[in-house]
N, C-alpha and C. Protein backbone atom coordinates (compact mmCIF):
# COMPACT_ATOMS: atom_id res chain seq x y z
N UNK A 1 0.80 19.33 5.04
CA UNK A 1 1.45 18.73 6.18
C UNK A 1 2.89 18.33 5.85
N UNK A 2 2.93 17.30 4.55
CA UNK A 2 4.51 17.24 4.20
C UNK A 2 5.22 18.60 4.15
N UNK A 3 4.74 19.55 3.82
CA UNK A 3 5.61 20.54 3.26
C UNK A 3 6.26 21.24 4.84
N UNK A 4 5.20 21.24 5.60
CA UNK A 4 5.45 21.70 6.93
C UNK A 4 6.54 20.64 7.89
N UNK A 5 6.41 19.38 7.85
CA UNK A 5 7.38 18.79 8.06
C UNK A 5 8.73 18.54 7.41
N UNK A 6 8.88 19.56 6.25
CA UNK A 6 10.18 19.53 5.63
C UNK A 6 10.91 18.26 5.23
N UNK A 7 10.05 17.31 4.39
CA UNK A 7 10.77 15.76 4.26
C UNK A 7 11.21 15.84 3.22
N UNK A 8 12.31 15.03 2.42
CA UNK A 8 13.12 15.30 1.67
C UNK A 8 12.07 14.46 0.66
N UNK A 9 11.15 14.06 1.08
CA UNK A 9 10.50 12.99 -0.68
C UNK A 9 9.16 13.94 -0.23
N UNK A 10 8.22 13.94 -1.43
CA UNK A 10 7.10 14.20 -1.52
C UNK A 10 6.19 13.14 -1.98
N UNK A 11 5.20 12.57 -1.73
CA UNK A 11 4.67 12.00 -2.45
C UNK A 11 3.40 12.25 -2.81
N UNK A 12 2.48 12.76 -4.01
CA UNK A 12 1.57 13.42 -4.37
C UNK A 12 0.70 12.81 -5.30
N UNK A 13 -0.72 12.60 -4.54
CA UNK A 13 -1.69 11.77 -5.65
C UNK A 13 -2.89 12.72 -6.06
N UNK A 14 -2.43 12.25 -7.60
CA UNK A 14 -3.02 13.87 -8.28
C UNK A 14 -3.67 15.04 -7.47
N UNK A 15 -2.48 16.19 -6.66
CA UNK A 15 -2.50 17.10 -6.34
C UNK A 15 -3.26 17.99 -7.12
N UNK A 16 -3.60 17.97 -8.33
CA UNK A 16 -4.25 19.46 -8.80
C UNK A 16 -5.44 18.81 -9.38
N UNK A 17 -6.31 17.66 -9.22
CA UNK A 17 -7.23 17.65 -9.35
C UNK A 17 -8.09 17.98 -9.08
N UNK A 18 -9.56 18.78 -9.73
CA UNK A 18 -10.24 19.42 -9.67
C UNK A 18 -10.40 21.16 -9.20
N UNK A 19 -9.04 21.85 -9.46
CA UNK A 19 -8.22 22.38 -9.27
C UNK A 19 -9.00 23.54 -10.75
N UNK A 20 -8.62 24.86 -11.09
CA UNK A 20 -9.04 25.81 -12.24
C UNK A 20 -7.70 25.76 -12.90
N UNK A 21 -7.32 25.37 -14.18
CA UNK A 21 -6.34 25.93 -14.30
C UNK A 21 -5.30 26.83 -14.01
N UNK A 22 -5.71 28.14 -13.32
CA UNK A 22 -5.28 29.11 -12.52
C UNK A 22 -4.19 28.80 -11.77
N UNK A 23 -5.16 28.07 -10.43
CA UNK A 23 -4.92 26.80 -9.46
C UNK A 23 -4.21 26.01 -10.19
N UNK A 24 -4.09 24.86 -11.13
CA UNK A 24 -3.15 23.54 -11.25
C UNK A 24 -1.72 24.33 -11.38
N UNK A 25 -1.57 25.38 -12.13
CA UNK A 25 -0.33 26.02 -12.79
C UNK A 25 0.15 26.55 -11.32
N UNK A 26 -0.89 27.10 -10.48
CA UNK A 26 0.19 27.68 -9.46
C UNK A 26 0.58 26.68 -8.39
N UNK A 27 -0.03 25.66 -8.23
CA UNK A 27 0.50 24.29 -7.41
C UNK A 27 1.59 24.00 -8.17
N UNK A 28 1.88 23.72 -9.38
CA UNK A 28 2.73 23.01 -9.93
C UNK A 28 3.75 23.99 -10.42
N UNK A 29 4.01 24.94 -10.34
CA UNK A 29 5.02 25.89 -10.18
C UNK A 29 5.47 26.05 -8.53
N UNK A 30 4.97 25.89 -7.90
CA UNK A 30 5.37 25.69 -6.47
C UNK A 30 5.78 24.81 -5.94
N UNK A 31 5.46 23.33 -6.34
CA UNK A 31 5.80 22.36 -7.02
C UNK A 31 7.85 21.95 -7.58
N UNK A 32 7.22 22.82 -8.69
CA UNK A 32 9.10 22.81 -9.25
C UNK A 32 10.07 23.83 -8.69
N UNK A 33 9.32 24.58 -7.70
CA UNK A 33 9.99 25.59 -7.17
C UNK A 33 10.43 24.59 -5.80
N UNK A 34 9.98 23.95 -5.48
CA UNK A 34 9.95 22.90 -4.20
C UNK A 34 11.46 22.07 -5.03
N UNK A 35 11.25 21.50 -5.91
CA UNK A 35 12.41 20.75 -6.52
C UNK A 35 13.67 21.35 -6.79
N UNK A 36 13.18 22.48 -7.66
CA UNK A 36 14.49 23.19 -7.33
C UNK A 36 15.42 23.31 -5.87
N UNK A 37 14.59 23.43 -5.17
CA UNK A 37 15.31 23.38 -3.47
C UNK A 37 15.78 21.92 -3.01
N UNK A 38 16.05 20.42 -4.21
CA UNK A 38 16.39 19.64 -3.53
C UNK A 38 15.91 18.30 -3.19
N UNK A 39 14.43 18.66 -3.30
CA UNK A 39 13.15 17.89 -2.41
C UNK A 39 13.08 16.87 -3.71
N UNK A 40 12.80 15.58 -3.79
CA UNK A 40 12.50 15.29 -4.66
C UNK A 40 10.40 14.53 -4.52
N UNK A 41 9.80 14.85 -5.95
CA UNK A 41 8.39 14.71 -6.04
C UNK A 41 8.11 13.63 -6.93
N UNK A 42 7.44 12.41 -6.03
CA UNK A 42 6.88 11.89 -6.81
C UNK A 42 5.34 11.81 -7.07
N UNK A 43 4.86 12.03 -8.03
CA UNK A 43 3.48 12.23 -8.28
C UNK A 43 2.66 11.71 -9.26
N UNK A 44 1.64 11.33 -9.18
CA UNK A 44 0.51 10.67 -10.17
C UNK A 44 -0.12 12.49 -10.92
N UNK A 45 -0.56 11.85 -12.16
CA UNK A 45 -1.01 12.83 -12.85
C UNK A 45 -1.23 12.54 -14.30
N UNK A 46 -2.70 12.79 -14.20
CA UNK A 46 -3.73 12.48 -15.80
C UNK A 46 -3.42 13.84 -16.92
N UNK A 47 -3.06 14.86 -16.19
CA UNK A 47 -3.17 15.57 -17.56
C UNK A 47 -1.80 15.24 -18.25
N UNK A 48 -1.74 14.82 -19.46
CA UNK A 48 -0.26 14.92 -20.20
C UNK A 48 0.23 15.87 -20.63
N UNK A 49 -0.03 17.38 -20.44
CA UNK A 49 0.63 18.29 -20.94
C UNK A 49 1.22 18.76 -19.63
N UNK A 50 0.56 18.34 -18.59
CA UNK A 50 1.39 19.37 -17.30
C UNK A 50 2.63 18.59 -17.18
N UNK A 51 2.37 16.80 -17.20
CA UNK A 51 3.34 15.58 -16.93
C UNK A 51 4.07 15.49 -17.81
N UNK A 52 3.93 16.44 -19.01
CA UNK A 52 5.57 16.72 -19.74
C UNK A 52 6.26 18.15 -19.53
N UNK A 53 5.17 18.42 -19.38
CA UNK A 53 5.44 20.05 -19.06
C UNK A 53 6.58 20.23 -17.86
N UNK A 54 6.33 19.35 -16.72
CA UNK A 54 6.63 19.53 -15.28
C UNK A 54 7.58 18.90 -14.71
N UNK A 55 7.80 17.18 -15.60
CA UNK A 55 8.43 16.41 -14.87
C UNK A 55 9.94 15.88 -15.54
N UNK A 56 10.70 15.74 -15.18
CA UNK A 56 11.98 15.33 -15.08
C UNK A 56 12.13 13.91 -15.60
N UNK A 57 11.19 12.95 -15.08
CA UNK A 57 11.22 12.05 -15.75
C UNK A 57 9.98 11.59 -15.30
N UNK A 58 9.50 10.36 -16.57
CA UNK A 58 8.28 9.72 -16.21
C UNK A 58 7.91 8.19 -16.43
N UNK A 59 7.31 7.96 -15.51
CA UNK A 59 6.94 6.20 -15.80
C UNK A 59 5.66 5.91 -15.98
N UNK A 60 5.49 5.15 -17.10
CA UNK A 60 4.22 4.83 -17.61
C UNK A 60 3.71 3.26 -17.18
N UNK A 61 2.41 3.47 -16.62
CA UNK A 61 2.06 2.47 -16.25
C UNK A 61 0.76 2.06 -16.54
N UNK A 62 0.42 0.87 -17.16
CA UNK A 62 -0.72 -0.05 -17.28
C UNK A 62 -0.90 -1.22 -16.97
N UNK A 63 -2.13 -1.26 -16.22
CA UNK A 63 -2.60 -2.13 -15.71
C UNK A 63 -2.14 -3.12 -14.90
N UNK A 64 -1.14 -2.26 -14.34
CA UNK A 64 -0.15 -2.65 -12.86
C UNK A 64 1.31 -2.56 -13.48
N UNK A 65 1.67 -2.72 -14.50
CA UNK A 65 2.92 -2.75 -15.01
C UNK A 65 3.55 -1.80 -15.79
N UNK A 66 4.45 -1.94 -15.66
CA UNK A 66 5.74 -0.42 -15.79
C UNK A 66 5.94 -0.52 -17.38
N UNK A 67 5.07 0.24 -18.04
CA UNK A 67 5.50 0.11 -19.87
C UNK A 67 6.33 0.79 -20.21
N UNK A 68 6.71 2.39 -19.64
CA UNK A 68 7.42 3.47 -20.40
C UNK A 68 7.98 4.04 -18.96
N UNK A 69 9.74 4.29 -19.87
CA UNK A 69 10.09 5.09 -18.80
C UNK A 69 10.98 6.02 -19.15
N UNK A 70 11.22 7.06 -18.72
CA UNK A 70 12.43 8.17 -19.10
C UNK A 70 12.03 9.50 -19.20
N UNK A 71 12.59 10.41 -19.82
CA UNK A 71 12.29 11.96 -20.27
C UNK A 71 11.10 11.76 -20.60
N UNK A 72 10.26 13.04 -20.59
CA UNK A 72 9.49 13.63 -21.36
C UNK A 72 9.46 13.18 -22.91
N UNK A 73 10.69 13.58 -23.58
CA UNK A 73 10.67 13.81 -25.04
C UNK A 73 10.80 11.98 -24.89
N UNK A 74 11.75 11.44 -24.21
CA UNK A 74 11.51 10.09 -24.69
C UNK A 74 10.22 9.24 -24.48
N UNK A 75 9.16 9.57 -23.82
CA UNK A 75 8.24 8.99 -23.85
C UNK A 75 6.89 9.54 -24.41
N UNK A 76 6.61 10.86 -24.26
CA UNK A 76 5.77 11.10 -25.26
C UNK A 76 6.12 11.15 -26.46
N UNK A 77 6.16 10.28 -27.33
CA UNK A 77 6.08 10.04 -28.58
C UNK A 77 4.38 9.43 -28.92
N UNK A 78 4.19 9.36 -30.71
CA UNK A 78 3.00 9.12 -30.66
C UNK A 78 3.20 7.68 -30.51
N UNK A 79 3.89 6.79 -31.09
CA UNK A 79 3.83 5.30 -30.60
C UNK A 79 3.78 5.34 -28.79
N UNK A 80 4.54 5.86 -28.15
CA UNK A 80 4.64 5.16 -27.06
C UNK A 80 3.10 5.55 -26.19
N UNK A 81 2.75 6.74 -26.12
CA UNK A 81 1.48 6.91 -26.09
C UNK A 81 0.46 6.59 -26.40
N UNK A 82 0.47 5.63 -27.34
CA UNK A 82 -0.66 4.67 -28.19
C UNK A 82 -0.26 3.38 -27.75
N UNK A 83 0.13 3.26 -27.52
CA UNK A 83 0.84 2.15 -26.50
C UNK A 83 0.14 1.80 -25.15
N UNK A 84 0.44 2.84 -24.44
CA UNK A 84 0.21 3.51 -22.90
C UNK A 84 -1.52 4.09 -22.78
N UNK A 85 -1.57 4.68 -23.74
CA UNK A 85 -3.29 4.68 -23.48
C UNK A 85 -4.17 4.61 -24.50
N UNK A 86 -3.51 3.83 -25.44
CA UNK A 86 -4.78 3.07 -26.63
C UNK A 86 -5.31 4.71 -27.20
N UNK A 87 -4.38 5.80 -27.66
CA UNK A 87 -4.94 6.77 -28.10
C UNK A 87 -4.36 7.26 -29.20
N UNK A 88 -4.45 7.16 -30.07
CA UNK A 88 -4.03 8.47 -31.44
C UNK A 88 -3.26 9.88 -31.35
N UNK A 89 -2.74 10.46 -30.70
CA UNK A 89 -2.01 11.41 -30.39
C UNK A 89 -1.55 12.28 -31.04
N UNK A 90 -1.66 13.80 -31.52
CA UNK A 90 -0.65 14.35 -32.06
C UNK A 90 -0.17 15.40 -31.12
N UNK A 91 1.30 14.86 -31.14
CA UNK A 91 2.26 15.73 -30.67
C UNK A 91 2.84 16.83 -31.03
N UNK A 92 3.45 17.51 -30.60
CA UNK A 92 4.44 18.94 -31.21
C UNK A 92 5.17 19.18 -29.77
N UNK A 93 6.28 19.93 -30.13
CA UNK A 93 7.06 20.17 -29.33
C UNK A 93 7.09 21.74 -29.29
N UNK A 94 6.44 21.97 -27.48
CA UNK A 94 5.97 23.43 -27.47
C UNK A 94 7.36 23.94 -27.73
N UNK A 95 6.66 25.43 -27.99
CA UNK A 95 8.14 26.62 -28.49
C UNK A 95 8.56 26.95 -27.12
N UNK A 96 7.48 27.22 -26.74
CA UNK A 96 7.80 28.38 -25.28
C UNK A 96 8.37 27.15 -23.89
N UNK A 97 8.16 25.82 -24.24
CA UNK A 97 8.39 25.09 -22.61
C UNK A 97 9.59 24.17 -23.16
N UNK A 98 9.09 23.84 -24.36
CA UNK A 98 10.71 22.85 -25.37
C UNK A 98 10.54 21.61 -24.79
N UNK A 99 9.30 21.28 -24.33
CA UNK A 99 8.92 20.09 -24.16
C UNK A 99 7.31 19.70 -24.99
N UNK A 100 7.54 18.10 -24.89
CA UNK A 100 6.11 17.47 -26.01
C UNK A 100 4.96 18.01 -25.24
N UNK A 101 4.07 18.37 -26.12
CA UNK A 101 2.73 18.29 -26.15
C UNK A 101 1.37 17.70 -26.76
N UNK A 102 0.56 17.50 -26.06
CA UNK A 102 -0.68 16.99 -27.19
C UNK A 102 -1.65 17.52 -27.34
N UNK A 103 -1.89 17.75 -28.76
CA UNK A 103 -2.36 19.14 -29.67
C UNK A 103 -3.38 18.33 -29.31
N UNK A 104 -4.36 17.08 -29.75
CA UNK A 104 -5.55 16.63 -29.79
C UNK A 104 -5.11 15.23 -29.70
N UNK A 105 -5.93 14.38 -29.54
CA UNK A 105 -6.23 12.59 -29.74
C UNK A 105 -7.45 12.15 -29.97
N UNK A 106 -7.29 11.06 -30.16
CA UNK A 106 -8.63 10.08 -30.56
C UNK A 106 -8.31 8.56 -30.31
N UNK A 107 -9.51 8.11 -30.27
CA UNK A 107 -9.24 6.46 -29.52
C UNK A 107 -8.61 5.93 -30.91
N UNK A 108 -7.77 5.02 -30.27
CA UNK A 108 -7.04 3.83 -31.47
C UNK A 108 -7.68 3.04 -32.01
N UNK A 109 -7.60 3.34 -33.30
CA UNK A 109 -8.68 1.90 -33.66
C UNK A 109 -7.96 0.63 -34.42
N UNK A 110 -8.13 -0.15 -34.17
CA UNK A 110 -7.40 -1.94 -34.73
C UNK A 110 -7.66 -2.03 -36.38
């Protein structure tokens, strides 16, 4: 419906959930193809490889409050991510997208 009404904001709550991979990649390439034209998207989204993969910038939020904010590369780090969701993280920085990724995690332990 937004897209058909041509509004200059989007606002999107996790759009590619439950979605095949297939599906999430081609929403979210349609998606940045939408941005490219201008539109700007704001959107919720659990997977962290698409939400570095995809987004321009990002804000991290727990438990109502705004912990992390900025690039991709500036916020996936493994501290700030262990931070943000109490997880162990290892990162790398894909070849092919030149943005962070997370290879695997595990819960944080004290």
């Amino acid at each position: 419906m937004a897209l058909a009404q041509d509004t200059e904001i989007l606002l999107l709550d996790e759009p590619i959930s439950f979605l095949d991979p297939a599906h999430q990649l081609e929403i979210l390439y349609l998606l940045e193809e939408i941005n490219r034209q201008g539109k700007t998207i704001l959107m919720t989204i659990h997977d962290l490889n698409h939400a570095a993969q995809f987004s321009d910038y990002i804000l991290g939020i727990k438990e109502g409050d705004l912990l992390l904010k900025g690039t991709p590369e500036e916020v996936f780090t493994r501290k700030h991510l262990s931070e943000l969701f109490d997880i162990q993280p290892e990162v790398v920085l894909s070849e092919k997208h030149h943005k962070p990724m997370i290879l695997s995690y595990d819960l944080a332990r004290d």
